[in-house]
Protein backbone atom coordinates (compact mmCIF):
# COMPACT_ATOMS: atom_id res chain seq x y z
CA UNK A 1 -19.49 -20.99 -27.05
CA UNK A 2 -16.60 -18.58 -25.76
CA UNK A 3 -17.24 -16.32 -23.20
CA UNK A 4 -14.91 -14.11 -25.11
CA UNK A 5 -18.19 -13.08 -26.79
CA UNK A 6 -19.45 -11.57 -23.86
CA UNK A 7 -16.53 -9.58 -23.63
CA UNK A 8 -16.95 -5.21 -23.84
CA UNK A 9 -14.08 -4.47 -25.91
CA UNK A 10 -14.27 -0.95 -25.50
CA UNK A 11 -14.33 -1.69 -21.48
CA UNK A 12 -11.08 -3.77 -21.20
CA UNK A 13 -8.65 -2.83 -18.08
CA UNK A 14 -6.10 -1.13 -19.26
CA UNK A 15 -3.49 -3.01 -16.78
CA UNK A 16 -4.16 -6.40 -15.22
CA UNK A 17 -1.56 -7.65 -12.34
CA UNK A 18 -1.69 -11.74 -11.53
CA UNK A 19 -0.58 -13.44 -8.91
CA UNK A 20 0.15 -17.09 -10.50
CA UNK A 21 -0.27 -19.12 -7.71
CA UNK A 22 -0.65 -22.78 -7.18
CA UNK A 23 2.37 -24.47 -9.03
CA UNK A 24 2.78 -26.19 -5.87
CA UNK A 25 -0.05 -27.97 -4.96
CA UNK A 26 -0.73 -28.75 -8.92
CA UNK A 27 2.21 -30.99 -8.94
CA UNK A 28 1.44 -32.39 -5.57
CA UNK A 29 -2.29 -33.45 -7.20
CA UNK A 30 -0.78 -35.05 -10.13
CA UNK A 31 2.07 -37.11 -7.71
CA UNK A 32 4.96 -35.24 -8.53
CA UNK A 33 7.49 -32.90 -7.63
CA UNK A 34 6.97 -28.79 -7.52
CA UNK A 35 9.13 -28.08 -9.65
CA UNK A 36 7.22 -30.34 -12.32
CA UNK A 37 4.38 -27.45 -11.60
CA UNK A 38 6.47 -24.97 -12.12
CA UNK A 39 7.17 -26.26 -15.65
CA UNK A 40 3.35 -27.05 -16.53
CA UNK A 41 2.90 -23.25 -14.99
CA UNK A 42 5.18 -21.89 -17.73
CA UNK A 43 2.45 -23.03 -20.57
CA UNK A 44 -0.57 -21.19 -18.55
CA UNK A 45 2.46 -17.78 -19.32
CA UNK A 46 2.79 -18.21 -22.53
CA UNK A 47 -1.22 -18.97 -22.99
CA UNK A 48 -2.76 -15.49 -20.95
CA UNK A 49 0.56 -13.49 -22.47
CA UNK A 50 -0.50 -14.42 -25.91
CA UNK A 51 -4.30 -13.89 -25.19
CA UNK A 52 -4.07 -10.55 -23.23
CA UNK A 53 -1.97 -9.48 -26.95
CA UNK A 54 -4.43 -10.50 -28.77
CA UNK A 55 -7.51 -8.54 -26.67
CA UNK A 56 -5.66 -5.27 -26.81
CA UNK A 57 -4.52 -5.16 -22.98
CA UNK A 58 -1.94 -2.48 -22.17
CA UNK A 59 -0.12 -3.67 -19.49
CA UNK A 60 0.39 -7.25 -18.10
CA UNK A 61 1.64 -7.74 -14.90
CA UNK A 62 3.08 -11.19 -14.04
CA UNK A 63 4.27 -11.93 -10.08
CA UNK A 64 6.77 -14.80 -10.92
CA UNK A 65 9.17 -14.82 -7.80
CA UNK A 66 9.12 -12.45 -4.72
CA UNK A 67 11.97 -11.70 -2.59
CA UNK A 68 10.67 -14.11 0.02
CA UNK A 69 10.83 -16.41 -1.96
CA UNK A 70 14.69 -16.89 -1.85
CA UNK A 71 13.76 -18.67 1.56
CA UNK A 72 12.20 -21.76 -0.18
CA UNK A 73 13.98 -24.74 -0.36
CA UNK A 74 17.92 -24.33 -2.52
CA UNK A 75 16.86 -26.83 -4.77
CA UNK A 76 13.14 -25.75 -5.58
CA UNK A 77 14.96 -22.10 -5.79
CA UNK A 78 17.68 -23.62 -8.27
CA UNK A 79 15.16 -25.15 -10.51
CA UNK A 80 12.93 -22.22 -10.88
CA UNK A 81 16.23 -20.04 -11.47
CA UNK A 82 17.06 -22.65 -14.29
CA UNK A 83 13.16 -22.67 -15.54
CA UNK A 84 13.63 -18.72 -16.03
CA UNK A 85 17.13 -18.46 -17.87
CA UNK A 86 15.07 -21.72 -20.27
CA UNK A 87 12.25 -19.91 -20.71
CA UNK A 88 13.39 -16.60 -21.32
CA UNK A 89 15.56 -17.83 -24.16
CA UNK A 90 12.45 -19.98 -25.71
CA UNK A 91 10.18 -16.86 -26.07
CA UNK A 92 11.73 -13.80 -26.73
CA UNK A 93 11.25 -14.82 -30.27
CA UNK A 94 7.22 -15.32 -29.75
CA UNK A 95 7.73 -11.90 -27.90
CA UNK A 96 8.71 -10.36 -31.05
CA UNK A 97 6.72 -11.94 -33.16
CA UNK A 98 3.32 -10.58 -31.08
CA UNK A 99 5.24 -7.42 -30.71
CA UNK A 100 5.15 -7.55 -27.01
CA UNK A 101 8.07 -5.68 -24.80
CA UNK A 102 9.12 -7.12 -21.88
CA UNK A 103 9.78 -5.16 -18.79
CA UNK A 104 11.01 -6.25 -15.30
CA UNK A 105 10.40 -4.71 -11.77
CA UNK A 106 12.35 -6.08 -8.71
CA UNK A 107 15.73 -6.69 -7.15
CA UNK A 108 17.33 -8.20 -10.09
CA UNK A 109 20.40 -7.85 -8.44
CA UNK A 110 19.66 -11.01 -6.38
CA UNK A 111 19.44 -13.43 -9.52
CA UNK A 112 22.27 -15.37 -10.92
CA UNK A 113 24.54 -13.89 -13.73
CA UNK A 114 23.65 -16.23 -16.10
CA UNK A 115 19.31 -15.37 -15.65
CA UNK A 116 20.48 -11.45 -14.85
CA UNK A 117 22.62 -11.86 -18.88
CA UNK A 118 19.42 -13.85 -20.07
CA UNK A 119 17.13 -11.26 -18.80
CA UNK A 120 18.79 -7.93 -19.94
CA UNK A 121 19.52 -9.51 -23.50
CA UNK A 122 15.42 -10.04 -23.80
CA UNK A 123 15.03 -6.33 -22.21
CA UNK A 124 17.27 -5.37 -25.18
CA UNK A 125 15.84 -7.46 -28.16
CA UNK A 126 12.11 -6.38 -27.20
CA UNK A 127 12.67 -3.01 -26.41
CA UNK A 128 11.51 -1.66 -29.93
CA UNK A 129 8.10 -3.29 -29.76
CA UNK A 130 4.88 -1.60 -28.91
CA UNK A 131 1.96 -3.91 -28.31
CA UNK A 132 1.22 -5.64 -25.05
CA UNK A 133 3.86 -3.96 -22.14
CA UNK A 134 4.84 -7.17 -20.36
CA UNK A 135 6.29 -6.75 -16.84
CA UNK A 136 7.74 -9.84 -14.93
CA UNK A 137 8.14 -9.01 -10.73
CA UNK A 138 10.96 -10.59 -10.41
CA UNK A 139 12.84 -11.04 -6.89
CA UNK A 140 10.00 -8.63 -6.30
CA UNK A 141 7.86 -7.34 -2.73
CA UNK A 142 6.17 -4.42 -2.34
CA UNK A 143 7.69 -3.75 0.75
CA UNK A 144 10.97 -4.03 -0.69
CA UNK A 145 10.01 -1.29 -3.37
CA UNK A 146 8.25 0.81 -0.63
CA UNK A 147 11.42 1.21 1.39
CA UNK A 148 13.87 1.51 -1.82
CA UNK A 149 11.77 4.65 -2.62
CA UNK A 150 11.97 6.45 0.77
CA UNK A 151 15.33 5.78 0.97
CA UNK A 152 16.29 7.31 -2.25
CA UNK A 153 13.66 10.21 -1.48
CA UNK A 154 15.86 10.61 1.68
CA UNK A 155 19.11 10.81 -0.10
CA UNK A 156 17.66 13.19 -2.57
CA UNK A 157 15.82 15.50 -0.04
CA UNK A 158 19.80 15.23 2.03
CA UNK A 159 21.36 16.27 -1.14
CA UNK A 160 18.76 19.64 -1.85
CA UNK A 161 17.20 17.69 -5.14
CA UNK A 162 13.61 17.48 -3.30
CA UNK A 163 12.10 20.15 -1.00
CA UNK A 164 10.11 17.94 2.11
CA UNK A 165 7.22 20.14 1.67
CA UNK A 166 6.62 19.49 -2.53
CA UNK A 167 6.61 15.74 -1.64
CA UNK A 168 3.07 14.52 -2.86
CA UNK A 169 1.50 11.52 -3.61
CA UNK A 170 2.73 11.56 -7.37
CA UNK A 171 6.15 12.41 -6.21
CA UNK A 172 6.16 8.92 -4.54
CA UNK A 173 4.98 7.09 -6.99
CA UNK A 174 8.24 8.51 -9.28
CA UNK A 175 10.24 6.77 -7.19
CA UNK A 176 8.53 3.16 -7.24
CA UNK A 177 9.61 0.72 -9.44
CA UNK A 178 6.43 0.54 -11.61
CA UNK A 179 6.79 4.80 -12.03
CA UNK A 180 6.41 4.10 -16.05
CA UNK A 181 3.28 2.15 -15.47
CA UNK A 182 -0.33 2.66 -14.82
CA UNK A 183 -1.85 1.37 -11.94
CA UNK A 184 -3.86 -2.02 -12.29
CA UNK A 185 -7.05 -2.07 -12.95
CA UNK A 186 -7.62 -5.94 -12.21
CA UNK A 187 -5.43 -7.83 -10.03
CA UNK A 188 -6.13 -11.66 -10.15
CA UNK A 189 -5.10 -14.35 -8.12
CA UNK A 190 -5.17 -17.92 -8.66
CA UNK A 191 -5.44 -21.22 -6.51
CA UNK A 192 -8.29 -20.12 -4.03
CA UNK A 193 -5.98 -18.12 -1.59
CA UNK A 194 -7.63 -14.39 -0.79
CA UNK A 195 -4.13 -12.51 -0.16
CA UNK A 196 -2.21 -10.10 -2.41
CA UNK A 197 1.50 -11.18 -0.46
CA UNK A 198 2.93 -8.05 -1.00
CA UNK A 199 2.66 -7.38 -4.52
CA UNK A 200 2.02 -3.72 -5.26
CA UNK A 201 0.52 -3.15 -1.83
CA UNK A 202 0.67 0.74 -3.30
CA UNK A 203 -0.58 0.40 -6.80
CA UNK A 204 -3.77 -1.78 -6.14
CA UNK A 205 -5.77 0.71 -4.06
CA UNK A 206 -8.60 0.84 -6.31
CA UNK A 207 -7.71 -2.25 -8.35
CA UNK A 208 -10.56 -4.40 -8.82
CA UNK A 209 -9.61 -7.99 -6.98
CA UNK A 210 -10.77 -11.17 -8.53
CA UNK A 211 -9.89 -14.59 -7.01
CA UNK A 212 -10.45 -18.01 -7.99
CA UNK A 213 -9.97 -21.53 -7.16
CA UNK A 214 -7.98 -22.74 -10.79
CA UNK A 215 -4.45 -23.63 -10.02
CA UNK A 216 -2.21 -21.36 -11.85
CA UNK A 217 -0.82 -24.53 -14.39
CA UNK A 218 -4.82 -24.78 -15.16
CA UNK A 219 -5.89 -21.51 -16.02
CA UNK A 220 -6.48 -20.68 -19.83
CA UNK A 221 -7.97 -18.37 -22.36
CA UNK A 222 -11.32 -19.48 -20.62
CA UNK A 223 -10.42 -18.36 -16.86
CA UNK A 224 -8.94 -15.11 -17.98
CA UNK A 225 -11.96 -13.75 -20.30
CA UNK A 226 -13.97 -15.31 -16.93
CA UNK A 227 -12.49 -12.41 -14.99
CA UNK A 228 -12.37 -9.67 -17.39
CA UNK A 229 -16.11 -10.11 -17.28
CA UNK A 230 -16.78 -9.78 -13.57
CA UNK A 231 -14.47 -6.73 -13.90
CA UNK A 232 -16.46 -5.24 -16.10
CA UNK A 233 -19.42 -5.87 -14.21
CA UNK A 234 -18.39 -3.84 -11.20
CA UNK A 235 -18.98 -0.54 -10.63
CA UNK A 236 -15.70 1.48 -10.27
CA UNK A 237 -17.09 4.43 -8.00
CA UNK A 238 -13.25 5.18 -6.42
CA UNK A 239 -14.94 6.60 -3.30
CA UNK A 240 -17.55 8.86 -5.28
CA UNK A 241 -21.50 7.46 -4.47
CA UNK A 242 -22.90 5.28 -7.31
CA UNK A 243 -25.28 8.18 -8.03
CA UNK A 244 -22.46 10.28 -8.47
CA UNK A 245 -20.82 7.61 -10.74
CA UNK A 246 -24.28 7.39 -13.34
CA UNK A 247 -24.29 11.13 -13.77
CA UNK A 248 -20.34 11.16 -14.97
C-alpha cells in the first residue's frame, strides 16, 4: 500500500526546499566514482519533480550546486557542469509536457557559457507554463544572497531610492533572490547529515525541517510522501502557544 494514501491533500506545503545530498557517498557504496552518483542522482530529480506535479505542490526548491562548491575537485566540478548543460537539454521537454516552469536563483554568472546558454534557453521555453514553479539554486549560498541584497539596499538608499528608516523586514526580502517566492514550508535534507549549509538561512525560519538517512540517488515517490506526512503532523504554532493555535 502507498503511503500516498495517508496523504491530507488539502494540507500540502505550499513550497518544499531539498537539500539533495549524498551523491557522494552513494557512488562510493556501489565502488565507483562521484560523479557516477551524480548521474544516478539526476533520476531521484526527475522522479520527486514529476511527483511534487502531480500532488499539486506550488513551489519546488532544488539545492543542486552552492557557491562553495566551486572549491571541489576541477574534475568532479567539470563533470557536474557537463551533467547540467545534459540534463537540462533532456527535460525541458518533460518540463513542458507537466507544465512545470523552471526558475533559477544564484550566481549564474559563475557557470560556463555553454550551461549559462543551456539554462536561459529552458528559462525561455518554460516560461509560459503554470503548474509546479521549479527553482534550481544554482552556484547558490545564502550568504552570498544575504550580502548581494544589502549591498544593493546600500546603493539604493546612496542614490535617495530607499529612505533608512522605511526599511522593514518585507523590504529585505524584495531584494533576495527568492523575492517572487513564498517561503518554504518543508525543507528536507537527505543522507543523514542535520545541517541546512547555507541554503536560505533567511527563508527557513519557520520552515518545518525533516531529515533522513536515504542517499539522495535513493530517494523516491516513497521517501517524499514519507515527509509530507510528518509535516503534516506537526503543529505549525510560529511562536503563538498551541492553545492559541486550536482556537484559530
Amino acid at each position: 500500500m502507498s503511503l500516498l494514501q495517508n496523504i491530507n491533500m488539502q494540507r500540502l506545503p505550499s513550497h518544499i526546499a531539498i537539500i539533495m545530498d549524498g551523491n557522494g557517498r552513494w557512488a562510493q557504496e556501489q565502488g565507483e566514482d562521484r560523479l557516477f552518483g551524480h548521474l544516478n542522482g539526476v533520476e531521484s530529480v526527475r522522479t520527486i519533480v514529476e511527483t511534487a506535479a502531480e500532488l499539486g505542490i506550488g513551489y519546488l526548491t532544488l539545492y543542486a550546486f552552492s557557491t562553495e562548491n566551486w572549491e571541489r575537485p576541477e574534475d568532479e566540478v567539470s563533470g557536474l557542469m557537463e551533467i547540467l548543460v545534459d540534463t537540462i537539454r533532456k527535460e525541458v521537454p518533460t518540463l513542458n509536457k507537466n507544465n512545470i516552469r523552471l526558475h533559477v536563483i544564484g550566481d549564474t554568472e559563475m557557470l560556463p557559457e555553454n550551461a549559462r546558454k543551456e539554462l536561459n534557453e529552458a528559462l525561455a521555453e518554460t516560461a509560459g507554463n503554470t503548474g509546479l514553479n521549479l527553482i534550481m539554486a544554482l552556484s547558490y549560498s545564502s550568504r552570498w544572497e544575504i550580502e548581494k541584497a544589502f549591498k544593493e539596499m546600500a546603493a539604493d538608499v546612496k542614490a535617495g531610492k530607499l529612505e533608512p528608516d522605511a526599511i522593514t523586514n518585507n523590504t529585505l526580502r524584495q531584494y533576495l533572490a527568492t523575492a517572487d517566492y513564498p517561503d518554504p514550508e518543508l525543507m528536507i535534507r537527505t543522507s543523514g547529515e542535520f545541517r541546512i549549509s547555507n541554503f536560505l538561512l533567511y527563508q527557513l525560519a519557520y520552515s518545518e525541517l525533516y531529515f533522513t538517512n536515504t542517499l539522495w540517488p535513493d530517494f523516491r515517490k516513497e521517501n517524499l510522501y514519507e515527509a509530507i506526512i510528518d509535516f503534516q503532523q506537526r503543529e505549525r504554532r510560529f511562536g503563538k502557544t498551541g492553545q492559541q493555535v486550536k482556537q484559530q
